[in-house]
N, C-alpha and C. Protein backbone atom coordinates (compact mmCIF):
# COMPACT_ATOMS: atom_id res chain seq x y z
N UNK A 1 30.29 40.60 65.27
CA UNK A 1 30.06 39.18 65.20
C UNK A 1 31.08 38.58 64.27
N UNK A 2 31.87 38.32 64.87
CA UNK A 2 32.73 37.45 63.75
C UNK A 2 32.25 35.49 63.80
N UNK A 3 32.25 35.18 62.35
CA UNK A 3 31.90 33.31 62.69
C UNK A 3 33.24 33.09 61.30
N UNK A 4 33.84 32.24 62.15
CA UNK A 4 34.82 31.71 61.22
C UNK A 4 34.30 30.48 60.13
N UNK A 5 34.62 30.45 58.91
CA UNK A 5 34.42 29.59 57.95
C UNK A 5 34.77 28.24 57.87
N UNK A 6 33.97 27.32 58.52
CA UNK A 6 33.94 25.39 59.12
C UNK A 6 35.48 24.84 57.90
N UNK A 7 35.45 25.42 56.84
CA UNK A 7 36.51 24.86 56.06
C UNK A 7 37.65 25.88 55.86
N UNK A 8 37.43 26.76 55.65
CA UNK A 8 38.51 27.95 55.51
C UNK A 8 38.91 28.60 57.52
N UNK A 9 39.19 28.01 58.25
CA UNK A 9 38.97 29.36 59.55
C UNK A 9 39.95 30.56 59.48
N UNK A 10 40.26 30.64 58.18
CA UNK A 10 40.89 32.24 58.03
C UNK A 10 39.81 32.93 57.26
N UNK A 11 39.15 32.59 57.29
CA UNK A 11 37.48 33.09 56.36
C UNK A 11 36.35 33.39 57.56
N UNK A 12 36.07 34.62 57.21
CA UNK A 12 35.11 34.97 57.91
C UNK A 12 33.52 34.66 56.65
N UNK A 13 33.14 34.39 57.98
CA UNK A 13 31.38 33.93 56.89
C UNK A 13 30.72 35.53 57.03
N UNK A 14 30.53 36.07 55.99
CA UNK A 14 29.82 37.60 55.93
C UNK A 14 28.34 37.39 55.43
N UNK A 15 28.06 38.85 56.12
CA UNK A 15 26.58 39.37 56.03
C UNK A 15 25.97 38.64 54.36
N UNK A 16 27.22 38.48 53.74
CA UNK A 16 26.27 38.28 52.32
C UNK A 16 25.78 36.92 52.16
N UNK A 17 26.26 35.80 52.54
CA UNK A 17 26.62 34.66 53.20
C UNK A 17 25.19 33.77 53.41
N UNK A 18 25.24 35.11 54.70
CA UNK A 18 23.95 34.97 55.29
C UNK A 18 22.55 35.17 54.48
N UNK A 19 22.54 35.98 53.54
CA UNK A 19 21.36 36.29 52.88
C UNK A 19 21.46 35.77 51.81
N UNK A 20 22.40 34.82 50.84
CA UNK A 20 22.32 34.03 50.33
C UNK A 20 21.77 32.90 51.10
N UNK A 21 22.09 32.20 52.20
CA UNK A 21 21.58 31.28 52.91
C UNK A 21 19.84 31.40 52.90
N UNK A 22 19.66 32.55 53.62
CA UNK A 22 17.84 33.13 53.79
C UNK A 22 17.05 33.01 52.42
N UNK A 23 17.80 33.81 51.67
CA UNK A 23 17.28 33.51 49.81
C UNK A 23 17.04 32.10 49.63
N UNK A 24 17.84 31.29 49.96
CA UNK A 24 17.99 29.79 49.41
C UNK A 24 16.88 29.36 50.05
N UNK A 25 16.66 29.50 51.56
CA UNK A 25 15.65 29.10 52.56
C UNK A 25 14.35 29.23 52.25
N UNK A 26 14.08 30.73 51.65
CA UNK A 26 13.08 31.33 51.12
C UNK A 26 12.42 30.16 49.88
N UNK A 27 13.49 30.23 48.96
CA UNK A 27 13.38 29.69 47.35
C UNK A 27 13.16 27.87 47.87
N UNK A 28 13.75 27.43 48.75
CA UNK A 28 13.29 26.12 48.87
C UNK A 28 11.70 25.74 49.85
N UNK A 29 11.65 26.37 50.60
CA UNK A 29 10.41 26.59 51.18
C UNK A 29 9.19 26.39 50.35
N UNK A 30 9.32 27.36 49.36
CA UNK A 30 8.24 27.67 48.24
C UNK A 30 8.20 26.96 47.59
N UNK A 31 9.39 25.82 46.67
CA UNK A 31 8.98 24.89 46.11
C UNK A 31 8.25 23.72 46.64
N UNK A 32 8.61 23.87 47.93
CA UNK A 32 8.09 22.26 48.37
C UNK A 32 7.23 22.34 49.67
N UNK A 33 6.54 23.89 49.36
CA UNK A 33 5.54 24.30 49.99
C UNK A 33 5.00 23.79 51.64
N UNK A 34 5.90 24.38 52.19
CA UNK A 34 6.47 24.04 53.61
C UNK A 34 7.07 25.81 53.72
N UNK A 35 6.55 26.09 55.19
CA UNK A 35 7.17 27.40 56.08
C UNK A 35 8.84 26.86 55.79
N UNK A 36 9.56 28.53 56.23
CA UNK A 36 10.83 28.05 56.55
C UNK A 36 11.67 27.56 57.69
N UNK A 37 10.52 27.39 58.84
CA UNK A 37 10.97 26.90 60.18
C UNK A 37 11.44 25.89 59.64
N UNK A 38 10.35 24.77 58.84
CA UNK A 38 10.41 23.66 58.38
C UNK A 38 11.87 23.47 57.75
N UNK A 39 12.65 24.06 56.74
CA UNK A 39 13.52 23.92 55.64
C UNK A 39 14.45 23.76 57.17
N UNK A 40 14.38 24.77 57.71
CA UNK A 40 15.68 25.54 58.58
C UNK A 40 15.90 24.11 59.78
N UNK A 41 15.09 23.51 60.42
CA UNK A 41 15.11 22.97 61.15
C UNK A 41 15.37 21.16 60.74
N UNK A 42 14.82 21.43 59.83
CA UNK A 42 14.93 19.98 58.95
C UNK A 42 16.78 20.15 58.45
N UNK A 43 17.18 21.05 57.99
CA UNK A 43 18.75 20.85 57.85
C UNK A 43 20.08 21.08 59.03
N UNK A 44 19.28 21.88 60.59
CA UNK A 44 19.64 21.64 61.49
C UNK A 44 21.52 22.65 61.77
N UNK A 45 21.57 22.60 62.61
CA UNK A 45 23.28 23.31 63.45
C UNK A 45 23.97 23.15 62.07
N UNK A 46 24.18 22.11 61.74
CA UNK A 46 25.23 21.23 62.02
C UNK A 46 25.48 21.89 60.16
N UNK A 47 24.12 21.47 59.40
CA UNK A 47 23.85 21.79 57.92
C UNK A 47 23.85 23.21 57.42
N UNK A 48 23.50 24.40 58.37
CA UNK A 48 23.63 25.66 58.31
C UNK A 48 25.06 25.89 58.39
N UNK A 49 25.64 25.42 59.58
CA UNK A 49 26.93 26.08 59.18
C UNK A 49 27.67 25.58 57.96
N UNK A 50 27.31 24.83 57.75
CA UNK A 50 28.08 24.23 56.17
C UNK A 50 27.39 24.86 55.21
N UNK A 51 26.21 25.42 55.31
CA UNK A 51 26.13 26.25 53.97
C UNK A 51 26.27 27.51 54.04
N UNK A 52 26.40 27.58 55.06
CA UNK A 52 27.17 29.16 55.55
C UNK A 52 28.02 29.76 55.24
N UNK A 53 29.50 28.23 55.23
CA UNK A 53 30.80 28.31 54.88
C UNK A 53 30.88 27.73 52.64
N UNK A 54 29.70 27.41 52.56
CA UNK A 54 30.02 26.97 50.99
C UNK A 54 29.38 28.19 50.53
N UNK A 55 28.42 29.24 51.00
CA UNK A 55 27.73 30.42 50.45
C UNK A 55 28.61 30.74 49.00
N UNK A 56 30.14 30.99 49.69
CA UNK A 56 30.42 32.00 48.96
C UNK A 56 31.03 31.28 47.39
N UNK A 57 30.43 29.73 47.24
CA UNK A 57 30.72 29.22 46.31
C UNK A 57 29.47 28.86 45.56
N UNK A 58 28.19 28.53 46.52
CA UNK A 58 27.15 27.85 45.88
C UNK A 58 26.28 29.20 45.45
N UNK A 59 26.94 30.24 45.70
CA UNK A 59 26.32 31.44 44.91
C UNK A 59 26.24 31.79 43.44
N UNK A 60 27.17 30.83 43.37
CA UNK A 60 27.19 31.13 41.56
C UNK A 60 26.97 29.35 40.98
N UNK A 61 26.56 28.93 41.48
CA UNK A 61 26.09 28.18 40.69
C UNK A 61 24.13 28.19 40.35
N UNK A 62 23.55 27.51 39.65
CA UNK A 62 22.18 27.23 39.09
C UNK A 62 21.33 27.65 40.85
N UNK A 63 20.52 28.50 40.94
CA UNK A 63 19.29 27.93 41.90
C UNK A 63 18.28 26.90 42.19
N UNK A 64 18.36 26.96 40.92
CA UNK A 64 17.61 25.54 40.92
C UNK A 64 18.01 24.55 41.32
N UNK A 65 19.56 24.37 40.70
CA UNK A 65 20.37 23.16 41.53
C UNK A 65 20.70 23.06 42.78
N UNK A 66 20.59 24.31 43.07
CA UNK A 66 21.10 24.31 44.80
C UNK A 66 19.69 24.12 45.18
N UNK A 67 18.32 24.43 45.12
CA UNK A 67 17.04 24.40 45.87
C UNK A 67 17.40 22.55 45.84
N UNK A 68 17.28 22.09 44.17
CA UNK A 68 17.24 20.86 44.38
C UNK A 68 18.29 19.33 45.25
N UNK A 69 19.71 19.87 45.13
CA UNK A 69 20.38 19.53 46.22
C UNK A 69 19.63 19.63 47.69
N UNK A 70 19.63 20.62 48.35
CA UNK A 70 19.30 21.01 49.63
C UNK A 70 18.08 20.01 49.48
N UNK A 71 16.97 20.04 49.11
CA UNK A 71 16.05 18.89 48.84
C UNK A 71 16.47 17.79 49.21
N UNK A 72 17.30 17.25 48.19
CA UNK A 72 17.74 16.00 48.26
C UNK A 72 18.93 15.52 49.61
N UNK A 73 19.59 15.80 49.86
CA UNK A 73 20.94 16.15 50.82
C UNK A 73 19.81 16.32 52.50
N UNK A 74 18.82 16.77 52.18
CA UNK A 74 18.66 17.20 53.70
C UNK A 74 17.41 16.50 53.97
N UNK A 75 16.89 15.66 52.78
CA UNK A 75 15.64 14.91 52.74
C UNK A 75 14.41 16.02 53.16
N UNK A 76 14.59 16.70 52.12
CA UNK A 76 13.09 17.63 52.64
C UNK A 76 11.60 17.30 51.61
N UNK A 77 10.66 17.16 52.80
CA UNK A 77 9.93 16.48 52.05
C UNK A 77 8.52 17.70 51.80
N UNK A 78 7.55 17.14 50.69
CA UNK A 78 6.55 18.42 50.50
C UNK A 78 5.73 18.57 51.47
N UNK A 79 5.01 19.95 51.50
CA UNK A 79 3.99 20.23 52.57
C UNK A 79 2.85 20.70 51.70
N UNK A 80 1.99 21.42 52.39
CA UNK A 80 0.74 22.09 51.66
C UNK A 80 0.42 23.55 51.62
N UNK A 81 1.67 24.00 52.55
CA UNK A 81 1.41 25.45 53.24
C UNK A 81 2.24 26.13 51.58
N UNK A 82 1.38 27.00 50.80
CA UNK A 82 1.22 28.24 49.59
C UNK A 82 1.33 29.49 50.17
N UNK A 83 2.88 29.94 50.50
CA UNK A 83 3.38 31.60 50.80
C UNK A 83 2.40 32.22 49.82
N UNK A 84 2.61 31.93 48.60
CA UNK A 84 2.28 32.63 47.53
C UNK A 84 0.20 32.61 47.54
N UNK A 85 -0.22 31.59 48.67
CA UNK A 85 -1.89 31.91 48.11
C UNK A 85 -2.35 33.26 49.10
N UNK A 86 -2.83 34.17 48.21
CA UNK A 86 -3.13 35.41 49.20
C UNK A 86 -4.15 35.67 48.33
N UNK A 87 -4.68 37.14 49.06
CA UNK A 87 -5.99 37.58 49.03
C UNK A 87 -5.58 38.56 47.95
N UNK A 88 -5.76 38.18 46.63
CA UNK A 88 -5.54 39.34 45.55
C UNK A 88 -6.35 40.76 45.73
N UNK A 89 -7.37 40.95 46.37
CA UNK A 89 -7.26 42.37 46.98
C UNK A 89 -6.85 43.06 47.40
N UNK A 90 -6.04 42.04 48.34
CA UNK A 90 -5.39 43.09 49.27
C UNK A 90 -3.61 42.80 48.73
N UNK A 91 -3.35 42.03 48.18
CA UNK A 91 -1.76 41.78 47.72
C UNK A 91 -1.47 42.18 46.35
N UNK A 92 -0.55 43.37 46.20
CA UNK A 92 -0.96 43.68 44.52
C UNK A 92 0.21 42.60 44.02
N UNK A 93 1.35 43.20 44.94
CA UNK A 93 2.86 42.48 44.52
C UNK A 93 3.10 41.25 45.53
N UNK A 94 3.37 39.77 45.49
CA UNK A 94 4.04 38.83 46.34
C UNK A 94 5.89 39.41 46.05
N UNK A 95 6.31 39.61 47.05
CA UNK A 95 7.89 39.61 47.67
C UNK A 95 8.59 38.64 47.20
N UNK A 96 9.55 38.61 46.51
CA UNK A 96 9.96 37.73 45.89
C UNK A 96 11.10 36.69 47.39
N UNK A 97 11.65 35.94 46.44
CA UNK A 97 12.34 34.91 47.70
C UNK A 97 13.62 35.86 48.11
N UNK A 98 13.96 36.28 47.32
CA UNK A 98 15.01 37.09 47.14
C UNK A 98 14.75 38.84 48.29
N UNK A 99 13.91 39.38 48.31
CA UNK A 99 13.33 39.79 49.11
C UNK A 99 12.87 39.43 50.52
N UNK A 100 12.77 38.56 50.50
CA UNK A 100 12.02 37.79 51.98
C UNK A 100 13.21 37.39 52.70
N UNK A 101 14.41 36.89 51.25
CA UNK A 101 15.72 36.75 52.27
C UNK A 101 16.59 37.93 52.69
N UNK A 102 16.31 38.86 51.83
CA UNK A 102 16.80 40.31 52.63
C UNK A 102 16.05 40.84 54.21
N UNK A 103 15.04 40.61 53.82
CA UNK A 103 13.79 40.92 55.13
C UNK A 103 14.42 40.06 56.48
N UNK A 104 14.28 38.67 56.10
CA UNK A 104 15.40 37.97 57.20
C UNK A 104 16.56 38.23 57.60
N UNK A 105 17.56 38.09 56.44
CA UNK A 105 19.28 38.48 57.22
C UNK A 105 19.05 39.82 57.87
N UNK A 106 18.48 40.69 57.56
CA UNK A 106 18.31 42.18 58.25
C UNK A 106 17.95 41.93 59.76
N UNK A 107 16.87 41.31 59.84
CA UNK A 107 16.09 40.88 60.97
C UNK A 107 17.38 39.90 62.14
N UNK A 108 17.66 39.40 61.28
CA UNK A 108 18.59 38.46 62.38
C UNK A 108 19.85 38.84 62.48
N UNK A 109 20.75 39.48 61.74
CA UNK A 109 21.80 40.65 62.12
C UNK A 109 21.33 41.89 62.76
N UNK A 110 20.22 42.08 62.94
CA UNK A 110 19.65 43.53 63.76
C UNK A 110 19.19 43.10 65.33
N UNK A 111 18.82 41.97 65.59
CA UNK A 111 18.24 41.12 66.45
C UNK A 111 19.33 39.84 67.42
N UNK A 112 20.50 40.10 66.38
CA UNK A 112 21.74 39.24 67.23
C UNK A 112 22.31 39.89 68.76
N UNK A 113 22.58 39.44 69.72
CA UNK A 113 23.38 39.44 70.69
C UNK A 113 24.93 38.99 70.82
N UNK A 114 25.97 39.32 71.31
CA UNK A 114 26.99 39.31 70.78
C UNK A 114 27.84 37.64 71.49
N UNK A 115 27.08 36.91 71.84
CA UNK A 115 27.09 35.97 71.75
C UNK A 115 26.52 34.72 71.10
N UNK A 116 25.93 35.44 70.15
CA UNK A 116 25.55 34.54 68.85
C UNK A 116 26.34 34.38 67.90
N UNK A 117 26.35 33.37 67.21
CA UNK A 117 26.51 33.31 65.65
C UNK A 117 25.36 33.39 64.46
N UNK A 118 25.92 33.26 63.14
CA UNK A 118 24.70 33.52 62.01
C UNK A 118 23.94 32.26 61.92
N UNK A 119 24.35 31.05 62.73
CA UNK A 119 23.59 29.83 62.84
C UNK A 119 22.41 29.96 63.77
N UNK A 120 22.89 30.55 64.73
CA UNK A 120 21.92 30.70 66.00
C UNK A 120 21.16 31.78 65.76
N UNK A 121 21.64 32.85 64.88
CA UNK A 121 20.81 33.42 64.46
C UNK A 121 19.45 33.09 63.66
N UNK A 122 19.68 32.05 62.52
CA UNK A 122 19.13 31.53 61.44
C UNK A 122 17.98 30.72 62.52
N UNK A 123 18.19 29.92 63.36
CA UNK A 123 17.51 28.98 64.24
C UNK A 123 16.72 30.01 64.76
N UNK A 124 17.29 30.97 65.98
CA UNK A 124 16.48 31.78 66.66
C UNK A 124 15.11 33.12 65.95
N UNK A 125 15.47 33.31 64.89
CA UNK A 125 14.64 33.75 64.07
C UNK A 125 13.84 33.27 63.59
N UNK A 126 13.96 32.03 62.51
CA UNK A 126 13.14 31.51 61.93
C UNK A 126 12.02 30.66 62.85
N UNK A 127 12.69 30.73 63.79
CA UNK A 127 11.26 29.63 64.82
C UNK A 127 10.31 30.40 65.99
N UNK A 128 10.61 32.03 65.50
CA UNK A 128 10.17 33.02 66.15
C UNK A 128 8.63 32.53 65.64
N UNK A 129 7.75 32.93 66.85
CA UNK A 129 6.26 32.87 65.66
C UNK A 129 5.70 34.15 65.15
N UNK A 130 6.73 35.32 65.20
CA UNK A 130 6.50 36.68 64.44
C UNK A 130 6.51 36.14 62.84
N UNK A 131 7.59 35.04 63.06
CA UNK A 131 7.69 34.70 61.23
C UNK A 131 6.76 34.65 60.57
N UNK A 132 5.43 34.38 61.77
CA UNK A 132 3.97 33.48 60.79
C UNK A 132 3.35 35.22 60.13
N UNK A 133 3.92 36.39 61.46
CA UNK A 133 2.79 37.48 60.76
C UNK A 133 3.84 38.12 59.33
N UNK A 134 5.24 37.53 59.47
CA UNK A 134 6.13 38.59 58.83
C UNK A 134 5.75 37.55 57.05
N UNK A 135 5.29 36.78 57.27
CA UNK A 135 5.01 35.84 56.23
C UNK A 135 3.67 36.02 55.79
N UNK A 136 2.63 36.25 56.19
CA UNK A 136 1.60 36.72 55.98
C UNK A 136 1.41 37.83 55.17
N UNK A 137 1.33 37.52 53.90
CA UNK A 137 1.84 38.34 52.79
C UNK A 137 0.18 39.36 52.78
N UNK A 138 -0.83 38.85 53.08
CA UNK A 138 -2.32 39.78 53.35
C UNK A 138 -2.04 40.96 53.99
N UNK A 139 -1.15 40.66 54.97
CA UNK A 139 -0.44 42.00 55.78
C UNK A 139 1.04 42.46 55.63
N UNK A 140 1.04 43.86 55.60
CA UNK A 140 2.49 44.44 55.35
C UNK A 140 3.61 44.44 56.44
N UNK A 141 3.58 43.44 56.86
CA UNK A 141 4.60 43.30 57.89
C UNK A 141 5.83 43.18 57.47
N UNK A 142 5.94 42.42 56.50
CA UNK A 142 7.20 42.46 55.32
C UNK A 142 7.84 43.68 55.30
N UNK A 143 7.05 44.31 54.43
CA UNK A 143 7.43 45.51 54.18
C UNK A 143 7.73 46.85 55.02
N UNK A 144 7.66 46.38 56.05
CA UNK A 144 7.99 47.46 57.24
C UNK A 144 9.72 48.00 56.76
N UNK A 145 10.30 48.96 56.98
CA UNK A 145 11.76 48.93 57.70
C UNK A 145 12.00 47.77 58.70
N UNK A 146 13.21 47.70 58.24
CA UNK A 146 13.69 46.77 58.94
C UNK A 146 13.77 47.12 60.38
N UNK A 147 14.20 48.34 60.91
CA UNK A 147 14.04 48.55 62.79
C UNK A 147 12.79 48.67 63.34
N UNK A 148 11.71 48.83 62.49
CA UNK A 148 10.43 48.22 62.92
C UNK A 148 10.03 46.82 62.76
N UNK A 149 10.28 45.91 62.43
CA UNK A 149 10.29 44.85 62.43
C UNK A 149 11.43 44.21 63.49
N UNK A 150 12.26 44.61 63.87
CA UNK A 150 13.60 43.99 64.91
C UNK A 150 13.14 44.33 66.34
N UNK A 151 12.14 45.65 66.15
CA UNK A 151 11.75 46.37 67.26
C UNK A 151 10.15 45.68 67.62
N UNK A 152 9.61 45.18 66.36
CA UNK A 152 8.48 43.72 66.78
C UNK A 152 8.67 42.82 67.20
N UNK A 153 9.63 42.76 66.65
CA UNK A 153 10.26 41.07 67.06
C UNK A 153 10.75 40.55 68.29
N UNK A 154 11.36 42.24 69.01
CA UNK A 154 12.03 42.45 70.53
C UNK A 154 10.85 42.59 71.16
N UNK A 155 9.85 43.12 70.96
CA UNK A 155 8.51 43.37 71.82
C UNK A 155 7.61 42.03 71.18
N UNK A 156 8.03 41.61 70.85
CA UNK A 156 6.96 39.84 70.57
C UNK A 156 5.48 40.30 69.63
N UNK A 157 5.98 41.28 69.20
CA UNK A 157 4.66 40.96 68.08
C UNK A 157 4.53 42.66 67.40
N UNK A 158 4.13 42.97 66.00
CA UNK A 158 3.65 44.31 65.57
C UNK A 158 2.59 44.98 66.48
């Protein structure tokens, strides 16, 4: 899969790119308590590939500043949906954002066709409705390997 970089096109946008993107997705989701279909779809084609191609800059700056940009820049507004409210019986550890965005880029580089890009990837994943069980922190769907989860996701459900 090669995707050339919207500002650099001697720049290839890499795997890391991508899971900085998912991390960010993850980490803004949670603040403003909204799924990440929501984040992902609310910033659209057009906004992914541009943070696709700034990854390898907005990586070192504040998270916070980047959650709160993307906020502001893409008008995302709050929801009610709590990743984090689970059944403390059954959840010892919540997955951090940082985690959940590894769980994703894996999923959608394992799950690409070679006529995709990491945009269409980002879209076609996140609006999967496996997301709702892979998010469902009560159950270990998360935590699967990743080719069991790519291999759910190809058969439409765990």
């Amino acid at each position: 899969m090669d995707m050339k970089n919207k500002y650099f096109p001697d720049e290839e946008i890499r795997k890391d790119d991508l899971f900085f993107v998912c991390n960010m997705i993850e980490r803004v989701a949670r603040h403003i308590h909204q799924r990440n279909r929501y984040v992902v779809n609310a910033i659209g084609k057009n906004g992914l590939y541009h943070l696709l191609s700034v990854a390898n800059v907005l990586h070192a700056e504040n998270p916070l500043k980047v959650e709160n940009d993307w906020i502001r820049n893409y008008h995302l507004q709050s929801g009610d949906f709590d990743i984090t409210d689970v059944d403390q019986e059954l959840v010892e550890k919540i997955p951090t954002a940082r985690d959940m965005g590894n769980v994703y880029r894996r999923l959608i580089v394992d799950t690409m066709n070679s006529e995709e890009n990491y945009v269409d990837g980002i879209l076609r994943v996140y609006n999967n409705e496996i997301c709702d069980v892979i998010d469902n922190y009560n159950c270990s769907a998360y935590y699967e390997p990743s080719y069991v989860i790519a291999r759910a996701y190809e058969e439409g459900g765990f």
